[in-house]
C-alpha atoms as a PDB file:
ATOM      1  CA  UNK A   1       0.000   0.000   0.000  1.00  0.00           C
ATOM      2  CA  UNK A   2       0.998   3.792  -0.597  1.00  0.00           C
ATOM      3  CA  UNK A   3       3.506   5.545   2.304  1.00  0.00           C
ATOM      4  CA  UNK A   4       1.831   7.029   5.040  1.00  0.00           C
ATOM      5  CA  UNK A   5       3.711   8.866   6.876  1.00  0.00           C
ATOM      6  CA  UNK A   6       2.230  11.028  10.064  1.00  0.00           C
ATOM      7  CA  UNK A   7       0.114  13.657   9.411  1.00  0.00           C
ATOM      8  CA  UNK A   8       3.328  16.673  11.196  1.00  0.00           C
ATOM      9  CA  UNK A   9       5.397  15.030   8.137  1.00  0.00           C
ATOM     10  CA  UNK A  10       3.074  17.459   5.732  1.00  0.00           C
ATOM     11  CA  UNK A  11       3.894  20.905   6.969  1.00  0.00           C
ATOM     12  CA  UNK A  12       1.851  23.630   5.084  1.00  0.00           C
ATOM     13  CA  UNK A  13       2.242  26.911   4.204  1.00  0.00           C
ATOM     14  CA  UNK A  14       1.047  30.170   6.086  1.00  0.00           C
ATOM     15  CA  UNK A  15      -2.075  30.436   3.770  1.00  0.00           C
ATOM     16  CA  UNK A  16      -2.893  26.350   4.565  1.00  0.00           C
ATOM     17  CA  UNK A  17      -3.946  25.977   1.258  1.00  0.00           C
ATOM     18  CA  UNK A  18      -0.950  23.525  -0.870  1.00  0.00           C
ATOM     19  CA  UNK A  19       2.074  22.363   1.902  1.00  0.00           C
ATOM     20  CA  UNK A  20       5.684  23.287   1.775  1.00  0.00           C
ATOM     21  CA  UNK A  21       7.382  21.977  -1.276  1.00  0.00           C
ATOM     22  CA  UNK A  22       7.436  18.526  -1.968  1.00  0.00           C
ATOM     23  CA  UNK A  23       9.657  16.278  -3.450  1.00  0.00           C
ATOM     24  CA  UNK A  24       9.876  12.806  -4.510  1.00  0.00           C
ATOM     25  CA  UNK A  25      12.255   9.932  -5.048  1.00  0.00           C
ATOM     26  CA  UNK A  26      13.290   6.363  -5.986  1.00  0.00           C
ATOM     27  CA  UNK A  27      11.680   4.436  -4.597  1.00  0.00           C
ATOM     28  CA  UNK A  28      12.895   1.593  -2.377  1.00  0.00           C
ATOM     29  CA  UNK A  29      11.029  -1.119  -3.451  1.00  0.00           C
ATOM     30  CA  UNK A  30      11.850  -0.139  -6.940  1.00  0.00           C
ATOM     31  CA  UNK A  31      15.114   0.651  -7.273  1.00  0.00           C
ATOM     32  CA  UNK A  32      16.383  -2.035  -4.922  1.00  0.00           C
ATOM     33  CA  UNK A  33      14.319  -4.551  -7.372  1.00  0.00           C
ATOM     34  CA  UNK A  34      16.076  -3.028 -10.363  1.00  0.00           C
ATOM     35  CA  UNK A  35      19.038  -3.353  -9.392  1.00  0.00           C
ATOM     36  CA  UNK A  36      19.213  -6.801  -7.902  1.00  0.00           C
ATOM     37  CA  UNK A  37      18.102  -7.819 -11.510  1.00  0.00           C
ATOM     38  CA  UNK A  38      20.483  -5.977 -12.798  1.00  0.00           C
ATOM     39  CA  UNK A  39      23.126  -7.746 -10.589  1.00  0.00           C
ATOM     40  CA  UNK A  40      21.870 -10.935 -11.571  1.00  0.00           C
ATOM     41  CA  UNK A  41      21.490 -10.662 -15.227  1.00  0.00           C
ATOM     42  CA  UNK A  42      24.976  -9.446 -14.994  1.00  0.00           C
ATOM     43  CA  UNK A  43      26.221 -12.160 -13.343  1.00  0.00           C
ATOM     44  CA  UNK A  44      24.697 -15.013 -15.490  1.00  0.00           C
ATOM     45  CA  UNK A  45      26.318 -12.883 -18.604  1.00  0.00           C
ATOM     46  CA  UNK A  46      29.491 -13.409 -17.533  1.00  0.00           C
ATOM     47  CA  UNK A  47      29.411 -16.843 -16.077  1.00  0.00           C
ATOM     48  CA  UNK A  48      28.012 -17.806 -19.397  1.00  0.00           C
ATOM     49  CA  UNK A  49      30.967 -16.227 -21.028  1.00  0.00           C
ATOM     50  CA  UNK A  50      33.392 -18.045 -18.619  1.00  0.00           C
ATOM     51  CA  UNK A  51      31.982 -21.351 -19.015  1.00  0.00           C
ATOM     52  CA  UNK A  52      31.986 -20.770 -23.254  1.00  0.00           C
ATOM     53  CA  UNK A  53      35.121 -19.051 -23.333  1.00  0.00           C
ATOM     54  CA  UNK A  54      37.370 -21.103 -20.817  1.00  0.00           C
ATOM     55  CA  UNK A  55      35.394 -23.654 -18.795  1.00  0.00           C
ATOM     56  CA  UNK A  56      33.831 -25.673 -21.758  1.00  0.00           C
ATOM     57  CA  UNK A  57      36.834 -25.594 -23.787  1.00  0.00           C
ATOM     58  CA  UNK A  58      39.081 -26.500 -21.122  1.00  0.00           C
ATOM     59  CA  UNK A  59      36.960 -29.358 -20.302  1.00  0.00           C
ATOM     60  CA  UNK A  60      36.951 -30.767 -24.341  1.00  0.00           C
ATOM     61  CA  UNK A  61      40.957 -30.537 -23.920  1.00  0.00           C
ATOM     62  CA  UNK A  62      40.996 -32.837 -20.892  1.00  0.00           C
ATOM     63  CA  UNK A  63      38.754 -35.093 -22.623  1.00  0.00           C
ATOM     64  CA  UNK A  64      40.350 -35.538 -25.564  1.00  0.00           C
ATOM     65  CA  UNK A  65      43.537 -35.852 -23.641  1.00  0.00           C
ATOM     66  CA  UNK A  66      41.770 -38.442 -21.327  1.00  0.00           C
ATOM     67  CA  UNK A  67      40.846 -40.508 -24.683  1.00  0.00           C
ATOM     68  CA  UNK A  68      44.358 -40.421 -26.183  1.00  0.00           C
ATOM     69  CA  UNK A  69      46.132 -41.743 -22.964  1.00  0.00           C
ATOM     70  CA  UNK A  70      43.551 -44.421 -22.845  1.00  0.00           C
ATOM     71  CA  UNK A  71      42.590 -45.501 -25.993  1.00  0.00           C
ATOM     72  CA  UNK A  72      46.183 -45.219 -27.853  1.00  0.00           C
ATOM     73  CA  UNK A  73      49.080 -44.400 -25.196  1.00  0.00           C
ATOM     74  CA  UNK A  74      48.005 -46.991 -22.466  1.00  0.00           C
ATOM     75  CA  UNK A  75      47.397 -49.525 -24.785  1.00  0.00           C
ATOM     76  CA  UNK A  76      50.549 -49.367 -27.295  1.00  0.00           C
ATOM     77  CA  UNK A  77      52.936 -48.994 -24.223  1.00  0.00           C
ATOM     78  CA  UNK A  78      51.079 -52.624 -22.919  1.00  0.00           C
ATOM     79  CA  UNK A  79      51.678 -54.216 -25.955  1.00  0.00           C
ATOM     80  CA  UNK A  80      55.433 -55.305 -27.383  1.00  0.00           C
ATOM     81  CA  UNK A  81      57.108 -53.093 -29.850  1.00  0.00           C
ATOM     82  CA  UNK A  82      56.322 -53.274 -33.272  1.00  0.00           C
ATOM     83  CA  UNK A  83      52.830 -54.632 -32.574  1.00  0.00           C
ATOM     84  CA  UNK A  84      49.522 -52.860 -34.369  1.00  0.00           C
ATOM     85  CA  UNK A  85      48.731 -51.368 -30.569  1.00  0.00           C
ATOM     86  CA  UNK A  86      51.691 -49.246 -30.958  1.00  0.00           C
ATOM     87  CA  UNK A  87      51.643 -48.454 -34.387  1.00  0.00           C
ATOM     88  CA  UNK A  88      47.934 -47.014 -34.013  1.00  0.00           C
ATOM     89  CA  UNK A  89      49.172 -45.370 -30.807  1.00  0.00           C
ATOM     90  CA  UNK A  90      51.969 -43.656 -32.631  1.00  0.00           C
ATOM     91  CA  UNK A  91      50.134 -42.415 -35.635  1.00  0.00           C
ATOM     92  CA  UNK A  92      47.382 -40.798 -32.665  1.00  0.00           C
ATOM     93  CA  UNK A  93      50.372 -39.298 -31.166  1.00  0.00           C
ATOM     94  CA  UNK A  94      51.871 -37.572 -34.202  1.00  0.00           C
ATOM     95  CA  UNK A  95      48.202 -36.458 -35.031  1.00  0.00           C
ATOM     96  CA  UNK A  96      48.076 -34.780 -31.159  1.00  0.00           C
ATOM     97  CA  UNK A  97      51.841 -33.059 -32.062  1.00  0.00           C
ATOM     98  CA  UNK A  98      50.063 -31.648 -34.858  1.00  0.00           C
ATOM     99  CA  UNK A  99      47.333 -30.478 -33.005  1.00  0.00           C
ATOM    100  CA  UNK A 100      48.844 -29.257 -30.444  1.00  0.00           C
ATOM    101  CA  UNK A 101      49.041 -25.162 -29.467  1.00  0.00           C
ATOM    102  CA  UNK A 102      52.052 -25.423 -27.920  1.00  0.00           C
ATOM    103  CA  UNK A 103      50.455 -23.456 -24.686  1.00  0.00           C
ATOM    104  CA  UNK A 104      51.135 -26.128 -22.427  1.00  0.00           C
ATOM    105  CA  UNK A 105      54.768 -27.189 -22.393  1.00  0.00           C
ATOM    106  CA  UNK A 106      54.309 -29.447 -20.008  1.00  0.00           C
ATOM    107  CA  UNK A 107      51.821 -31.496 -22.376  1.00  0.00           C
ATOM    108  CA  UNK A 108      54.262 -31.252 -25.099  1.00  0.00           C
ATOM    109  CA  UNK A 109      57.027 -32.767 -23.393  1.00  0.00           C
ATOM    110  CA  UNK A 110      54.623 -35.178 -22.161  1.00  0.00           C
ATOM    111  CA  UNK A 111      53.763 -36.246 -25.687  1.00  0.00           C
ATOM    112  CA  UNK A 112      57.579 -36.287 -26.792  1.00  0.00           C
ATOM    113  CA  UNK A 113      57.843 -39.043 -23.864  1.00  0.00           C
ATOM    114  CA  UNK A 114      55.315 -41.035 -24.980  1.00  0.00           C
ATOM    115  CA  UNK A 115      56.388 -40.643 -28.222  1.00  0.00           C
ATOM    116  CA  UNK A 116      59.925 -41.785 -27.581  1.00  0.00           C
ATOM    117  CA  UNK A 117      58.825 -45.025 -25.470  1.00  0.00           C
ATOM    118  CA  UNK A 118      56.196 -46.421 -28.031  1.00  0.00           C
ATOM    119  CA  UNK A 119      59.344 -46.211 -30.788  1.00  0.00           C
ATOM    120  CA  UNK A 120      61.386 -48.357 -28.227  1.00  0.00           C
ATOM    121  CA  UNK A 121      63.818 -46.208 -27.105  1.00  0.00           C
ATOM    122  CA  UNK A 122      64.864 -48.211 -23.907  1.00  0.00           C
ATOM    123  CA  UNK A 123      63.461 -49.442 -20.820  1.00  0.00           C
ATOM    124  CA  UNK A 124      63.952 -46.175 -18.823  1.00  0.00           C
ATOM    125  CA  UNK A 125      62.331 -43.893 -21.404  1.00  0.00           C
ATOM    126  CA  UNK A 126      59.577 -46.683 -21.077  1.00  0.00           C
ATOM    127  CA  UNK A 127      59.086 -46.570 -17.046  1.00  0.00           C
ATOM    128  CA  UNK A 128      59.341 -42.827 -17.629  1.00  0.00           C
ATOM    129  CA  UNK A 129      56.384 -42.808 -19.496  1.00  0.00           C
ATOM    130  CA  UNK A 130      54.847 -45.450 -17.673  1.00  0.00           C
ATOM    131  CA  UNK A 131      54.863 -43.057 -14.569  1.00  0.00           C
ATOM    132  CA  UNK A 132      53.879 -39.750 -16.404  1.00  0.00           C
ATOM    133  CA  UNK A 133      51.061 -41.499 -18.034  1.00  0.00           C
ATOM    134  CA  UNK A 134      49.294 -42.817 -14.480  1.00  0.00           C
ATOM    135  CA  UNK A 135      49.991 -38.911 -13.122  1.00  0.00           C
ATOM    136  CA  UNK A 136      48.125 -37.724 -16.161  1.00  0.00           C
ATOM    137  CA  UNK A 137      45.288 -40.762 -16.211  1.00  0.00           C
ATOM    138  CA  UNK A 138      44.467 -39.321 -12.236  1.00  0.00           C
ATOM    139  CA  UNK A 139      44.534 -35.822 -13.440  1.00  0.00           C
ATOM    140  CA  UNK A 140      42.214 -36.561 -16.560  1.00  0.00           C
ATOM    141  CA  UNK A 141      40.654 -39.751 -16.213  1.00  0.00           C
ATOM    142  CA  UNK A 142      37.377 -39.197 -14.373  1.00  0.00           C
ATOM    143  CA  UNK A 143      36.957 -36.213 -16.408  1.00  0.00           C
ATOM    144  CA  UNK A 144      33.302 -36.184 -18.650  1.00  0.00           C
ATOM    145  CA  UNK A 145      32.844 -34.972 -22.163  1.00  0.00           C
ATOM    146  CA  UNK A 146      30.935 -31.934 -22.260  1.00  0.00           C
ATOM    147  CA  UNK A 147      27.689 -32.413 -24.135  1.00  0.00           C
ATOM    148  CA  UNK A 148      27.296 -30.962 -28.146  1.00  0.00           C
ATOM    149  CA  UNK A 149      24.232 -29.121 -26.702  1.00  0.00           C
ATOM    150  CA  UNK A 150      26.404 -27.472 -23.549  1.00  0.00           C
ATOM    151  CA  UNK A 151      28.501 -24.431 -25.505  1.00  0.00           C
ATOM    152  CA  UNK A 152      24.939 -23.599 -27.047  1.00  0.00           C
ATOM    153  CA  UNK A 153      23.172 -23.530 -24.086  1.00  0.00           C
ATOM    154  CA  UNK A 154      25.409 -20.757 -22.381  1.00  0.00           C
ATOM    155  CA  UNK A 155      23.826 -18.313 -25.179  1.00  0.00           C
ATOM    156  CA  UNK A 156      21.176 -18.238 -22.504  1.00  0.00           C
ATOM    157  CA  UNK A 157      23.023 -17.142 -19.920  1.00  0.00           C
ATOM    158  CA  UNK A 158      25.278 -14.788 -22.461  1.00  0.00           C
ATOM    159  CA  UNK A 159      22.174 -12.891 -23.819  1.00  0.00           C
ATOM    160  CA  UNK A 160      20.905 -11.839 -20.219  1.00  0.00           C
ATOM    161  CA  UNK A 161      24.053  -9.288 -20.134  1.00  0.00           C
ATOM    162  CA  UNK A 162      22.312  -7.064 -22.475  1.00  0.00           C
ATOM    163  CA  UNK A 163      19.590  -7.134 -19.464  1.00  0.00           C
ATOM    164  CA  UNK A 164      21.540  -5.992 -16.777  1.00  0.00           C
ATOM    165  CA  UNK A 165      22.694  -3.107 -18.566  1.00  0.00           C
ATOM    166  CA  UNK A 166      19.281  -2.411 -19.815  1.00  0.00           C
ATOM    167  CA  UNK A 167      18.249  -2.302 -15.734  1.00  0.00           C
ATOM    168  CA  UNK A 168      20.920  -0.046 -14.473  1.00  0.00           C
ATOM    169  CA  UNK A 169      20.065   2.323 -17.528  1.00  0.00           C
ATOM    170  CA  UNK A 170      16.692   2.165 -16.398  1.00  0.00           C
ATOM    171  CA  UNK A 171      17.899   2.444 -12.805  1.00  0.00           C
ATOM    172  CA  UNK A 172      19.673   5.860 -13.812  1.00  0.00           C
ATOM    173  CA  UNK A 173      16.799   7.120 -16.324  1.00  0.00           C
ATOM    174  CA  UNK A 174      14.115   6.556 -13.317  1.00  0.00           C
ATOM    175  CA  UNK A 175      16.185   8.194 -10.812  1.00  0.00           C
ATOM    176  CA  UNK A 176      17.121  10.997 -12.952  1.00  0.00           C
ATOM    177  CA  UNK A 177      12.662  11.651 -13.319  1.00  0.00           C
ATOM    178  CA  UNK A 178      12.363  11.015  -9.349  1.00  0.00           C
ATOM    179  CA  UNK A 179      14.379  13.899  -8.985  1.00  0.00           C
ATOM    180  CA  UNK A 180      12.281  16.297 -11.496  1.00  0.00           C
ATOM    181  CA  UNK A 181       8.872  15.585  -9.811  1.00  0.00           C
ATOM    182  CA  UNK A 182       8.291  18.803  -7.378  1.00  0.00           C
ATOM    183  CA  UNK A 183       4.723  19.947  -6.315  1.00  0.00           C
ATOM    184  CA  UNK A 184       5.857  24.264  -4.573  1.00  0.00           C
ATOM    185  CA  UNK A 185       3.851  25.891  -1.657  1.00  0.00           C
ATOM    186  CA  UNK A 186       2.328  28.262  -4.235  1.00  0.00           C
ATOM    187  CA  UNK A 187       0.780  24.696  -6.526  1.00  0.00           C
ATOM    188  CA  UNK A 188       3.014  24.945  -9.532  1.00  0.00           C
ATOM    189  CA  UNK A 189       3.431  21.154 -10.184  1.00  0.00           C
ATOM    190  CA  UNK A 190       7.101  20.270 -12.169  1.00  0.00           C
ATOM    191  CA  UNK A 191       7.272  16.657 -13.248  1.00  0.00           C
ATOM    192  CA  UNK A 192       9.498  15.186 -16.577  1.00  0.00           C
ATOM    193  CA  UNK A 193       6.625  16.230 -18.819  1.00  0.00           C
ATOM    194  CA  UNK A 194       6.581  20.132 -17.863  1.00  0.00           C
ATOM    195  CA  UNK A 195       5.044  22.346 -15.286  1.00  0.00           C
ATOM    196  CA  UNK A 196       1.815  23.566 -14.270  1.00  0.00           C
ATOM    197  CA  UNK A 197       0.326  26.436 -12.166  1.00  0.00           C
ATOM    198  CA  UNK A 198      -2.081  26.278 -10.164  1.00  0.00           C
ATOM    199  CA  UNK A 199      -4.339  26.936 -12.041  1.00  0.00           C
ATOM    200  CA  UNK A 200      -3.485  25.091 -15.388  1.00  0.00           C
ATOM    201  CA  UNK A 201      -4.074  21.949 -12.781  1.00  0.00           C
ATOM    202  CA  UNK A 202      -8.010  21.374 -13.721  1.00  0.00           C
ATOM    203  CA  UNK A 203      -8.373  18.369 -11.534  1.00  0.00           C
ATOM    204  CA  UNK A 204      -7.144  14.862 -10.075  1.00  0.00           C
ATOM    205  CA  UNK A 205      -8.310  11.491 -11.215  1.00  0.00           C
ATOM    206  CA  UNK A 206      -8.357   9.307  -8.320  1.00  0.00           C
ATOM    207  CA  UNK A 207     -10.488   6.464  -9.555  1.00  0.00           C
ATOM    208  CA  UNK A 208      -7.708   3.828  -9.614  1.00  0.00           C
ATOM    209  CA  UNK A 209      -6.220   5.294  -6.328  1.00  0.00           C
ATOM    210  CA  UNK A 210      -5.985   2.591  -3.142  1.00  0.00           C
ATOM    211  CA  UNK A 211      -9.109   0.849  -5.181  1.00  0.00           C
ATOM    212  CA  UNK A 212      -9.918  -2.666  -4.009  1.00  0.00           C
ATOM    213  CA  UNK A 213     -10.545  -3.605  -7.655  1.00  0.00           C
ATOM    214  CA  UNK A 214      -8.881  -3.677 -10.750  1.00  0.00           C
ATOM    215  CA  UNK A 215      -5.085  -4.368 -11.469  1.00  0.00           C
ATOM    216  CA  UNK A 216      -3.670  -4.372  -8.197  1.00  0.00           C
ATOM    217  CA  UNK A 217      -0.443  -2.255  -9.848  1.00  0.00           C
ATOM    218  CA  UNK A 218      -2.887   0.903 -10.800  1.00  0.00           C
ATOM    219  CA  UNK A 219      -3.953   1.392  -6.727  1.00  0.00           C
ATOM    220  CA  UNK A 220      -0.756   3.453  -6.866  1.00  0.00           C
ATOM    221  CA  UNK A 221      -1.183   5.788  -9.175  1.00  0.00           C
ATOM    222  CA  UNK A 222      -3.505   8.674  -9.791  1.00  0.00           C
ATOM    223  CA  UNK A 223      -3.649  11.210 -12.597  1.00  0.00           C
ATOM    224  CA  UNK A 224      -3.441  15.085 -12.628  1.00  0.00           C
ATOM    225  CA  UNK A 225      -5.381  16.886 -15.579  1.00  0.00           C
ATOM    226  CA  UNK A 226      -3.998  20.092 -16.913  1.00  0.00           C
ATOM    227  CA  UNK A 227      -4.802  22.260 -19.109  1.00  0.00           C
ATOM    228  CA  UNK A 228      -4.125  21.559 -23.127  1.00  0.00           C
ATOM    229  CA  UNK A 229      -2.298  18.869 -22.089  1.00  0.00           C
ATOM    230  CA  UNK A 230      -2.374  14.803 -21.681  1.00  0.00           C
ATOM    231  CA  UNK A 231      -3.416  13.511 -18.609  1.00  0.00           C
ATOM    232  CA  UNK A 232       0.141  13.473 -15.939  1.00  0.00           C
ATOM    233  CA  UNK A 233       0.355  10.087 -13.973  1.00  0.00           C
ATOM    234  CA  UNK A 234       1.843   9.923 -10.921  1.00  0.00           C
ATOM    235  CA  UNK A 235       2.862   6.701  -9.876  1.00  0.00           C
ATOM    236  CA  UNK A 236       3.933   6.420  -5.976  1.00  0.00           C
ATOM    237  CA  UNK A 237       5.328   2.870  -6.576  1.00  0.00           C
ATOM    238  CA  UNK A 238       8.223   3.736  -8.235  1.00  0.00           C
ATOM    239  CA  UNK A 239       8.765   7.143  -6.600  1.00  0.00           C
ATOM    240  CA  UNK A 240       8.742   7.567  -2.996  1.00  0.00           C
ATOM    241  CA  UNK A 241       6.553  10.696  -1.329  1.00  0.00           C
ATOM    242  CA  UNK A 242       4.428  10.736  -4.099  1.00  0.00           C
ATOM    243  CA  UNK A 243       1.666  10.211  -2.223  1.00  0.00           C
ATOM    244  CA  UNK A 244       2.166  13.389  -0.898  1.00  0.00           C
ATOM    245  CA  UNK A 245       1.766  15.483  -4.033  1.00  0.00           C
ATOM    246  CA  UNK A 246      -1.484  13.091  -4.797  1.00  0.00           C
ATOM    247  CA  UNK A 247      -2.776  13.640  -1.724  1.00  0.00           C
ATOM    248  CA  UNK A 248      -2.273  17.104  -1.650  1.00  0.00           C
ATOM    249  CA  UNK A 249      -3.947  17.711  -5.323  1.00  0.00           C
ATOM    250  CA  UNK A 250      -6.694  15.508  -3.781  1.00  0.00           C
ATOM    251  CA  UNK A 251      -7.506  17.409  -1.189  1.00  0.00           C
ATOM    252  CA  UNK A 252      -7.209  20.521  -3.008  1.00  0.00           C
ATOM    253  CA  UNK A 253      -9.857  19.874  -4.983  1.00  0.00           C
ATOM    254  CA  UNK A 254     -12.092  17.294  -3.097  1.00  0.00           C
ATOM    255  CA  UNK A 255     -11.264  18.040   0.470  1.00  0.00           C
ATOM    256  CA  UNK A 256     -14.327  16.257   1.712  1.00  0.00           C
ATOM    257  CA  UNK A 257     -12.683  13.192   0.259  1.00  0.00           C
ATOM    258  CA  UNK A 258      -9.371  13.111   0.657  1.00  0.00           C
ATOM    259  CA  UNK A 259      -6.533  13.981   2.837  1.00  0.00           C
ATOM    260  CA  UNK A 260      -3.710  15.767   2.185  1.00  0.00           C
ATOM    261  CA  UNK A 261      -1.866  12.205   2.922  1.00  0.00           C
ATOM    262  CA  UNK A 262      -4.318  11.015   0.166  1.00  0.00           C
ATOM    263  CA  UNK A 263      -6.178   8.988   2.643  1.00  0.00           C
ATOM    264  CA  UNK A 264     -10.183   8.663   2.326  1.00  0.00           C
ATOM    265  CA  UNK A 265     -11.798  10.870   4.869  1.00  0.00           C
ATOM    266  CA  UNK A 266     -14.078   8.788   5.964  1.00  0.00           C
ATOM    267  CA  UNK A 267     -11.372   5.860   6.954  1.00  0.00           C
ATOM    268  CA  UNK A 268      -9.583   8.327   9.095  1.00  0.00           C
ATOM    269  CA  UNK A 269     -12.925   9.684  10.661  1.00  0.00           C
ATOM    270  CA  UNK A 270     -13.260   5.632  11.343  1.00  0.00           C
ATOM    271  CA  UNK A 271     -10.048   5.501  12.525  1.00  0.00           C
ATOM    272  CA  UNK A 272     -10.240   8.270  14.954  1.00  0.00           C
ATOM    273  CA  UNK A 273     -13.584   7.275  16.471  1.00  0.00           C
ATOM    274  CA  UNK A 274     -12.196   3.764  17.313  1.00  0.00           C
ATOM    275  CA  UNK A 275      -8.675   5.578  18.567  1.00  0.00           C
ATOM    276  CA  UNK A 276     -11.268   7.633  20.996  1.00  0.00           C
ATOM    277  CA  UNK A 277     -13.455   4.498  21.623  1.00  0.00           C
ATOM    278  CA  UNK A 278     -10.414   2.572  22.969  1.00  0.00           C
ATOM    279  CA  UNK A 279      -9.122   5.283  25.299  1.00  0.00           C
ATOM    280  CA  UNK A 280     -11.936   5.755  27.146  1.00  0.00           C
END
């Protein structure tokens, strides 16, 4: 429901007829929604960047170092020299040398071992290998294939970066427009779409105002009509205090109705007769 703040928070003027100037802005509600979405648009961007960029590539290397190990360099070094094991092994190897960026050294002296112990080039150049191959089978061996469908899926997460800059642009552009609503002591209404006197402000359309029917999202706002102009909404959802200028317009015109803290009169009549009811 709208703010209500006490009734001293509304201090009027020395004729009592509009209050001291008022002022809106952001909301909390709003722009701490906003920018939470924001945050987390933001966030998924980038880890769907990182995962397509570095995690899911990094994970097809290990994998297809994980095969090669297995499938050729395990098997060729466990068979006796010369056999088709270690031929087929040999042939994958020269295929990885090719393939190889040359970013890890480590992996490319790695393959120059295995390389020299599948062409039989002595027993220690064979337990050499032997070794470096079970350090590498722990380091890649329970490691999983990523699936075909996992580097397109992170387009997902990539497009909601766009979002989150959408958000804190609309985070700026909203708080930039709380800061332009003002409602002086002498009536002139400013808001982002111009300003008003007194007495270019023809009326307030509180029909949607704290209703208990309709879109819920509406009870907040109320609409000012001016003169040769559009209807002006003012929407105390997204900008805090607005209530107060609503209130006050309201009870400009229909003071029978409304309160300058755009409450119904008759609720706070209630209210009161139950406050005196209970004190005595």
């Amino acid at each position: 429901m709208p703010n209500t703040p006490s009734q001293d928070s509304v201090g009027f003027n020395s004729k009592g007829d509009y209050p001291l100037a008022i002022t809106t802005t952001l909301a909390t509600r709003y722009w701490l929604k906003t920018i939470i979405t924001a945050i987390v648009c933001l966030v998924l961007g980038v880890w769907g960047i990182w995962d397509y960029v570095v995690v899911i590539p990094n994970a097809i290397t290990a994998a297809n170092r994980a095969e090669l190990l297995r499938e050729f360099v395990q098997r060729g070094l466990g068979d006796a020299a010369g056999s088709q094991e270690r031929d087929r092994a040999v042939v994958a190897l020269l295929v990885a040398v090719e393939e190889d960026d040359g970013l890890d050294q480590e992996w490319g002296d790695a393959l120059t071992v295995f390389g020299s112990a599948l062409s039989g080039e002595g027993q220690e150049s064979q337990q050499k290998a032997t070794s470096l191959l079970e350090g590498y089978l722990n380091e890649y061996g329970s490691v999983t294939r990523p699936s075909k469908f996992d580097r397109p899926m992170q387009w997902l997460f990539i497009l909601c970066l766009p979002f989150g800059f959408y958000y804190i642009w609309g985070y700026l552009k909203m708080s930039k427009r709380a800061n332009a609503y003002l409602l002086e002591d002498n009536g002139t209404l400013t808001t982002p779409e111009g300003t008003w006197t007194s007495e270019q402000i023809k009326d307030i359309d509180m029909e949607r105002w704290i209703s208990k029917t309709g879109k819920p999202r509406t009870t907040w706002t109320a609409k000012v009509i001016v003169e040769d102009d559009e209807p002006i909404l003012l929407d105390d959802y997204v900008y805090k205090d607005m209530h107060l200028i609503i209130g006050t317009l309201a009870h400009h015109f229909y003071p029978e109705n409304w309160t300058p803290l755009a409450k119904r009169v008759k609720v706070e009549e209630l209210e009161e007769a139950d406050d005196l009811g209970g004190e005595v």
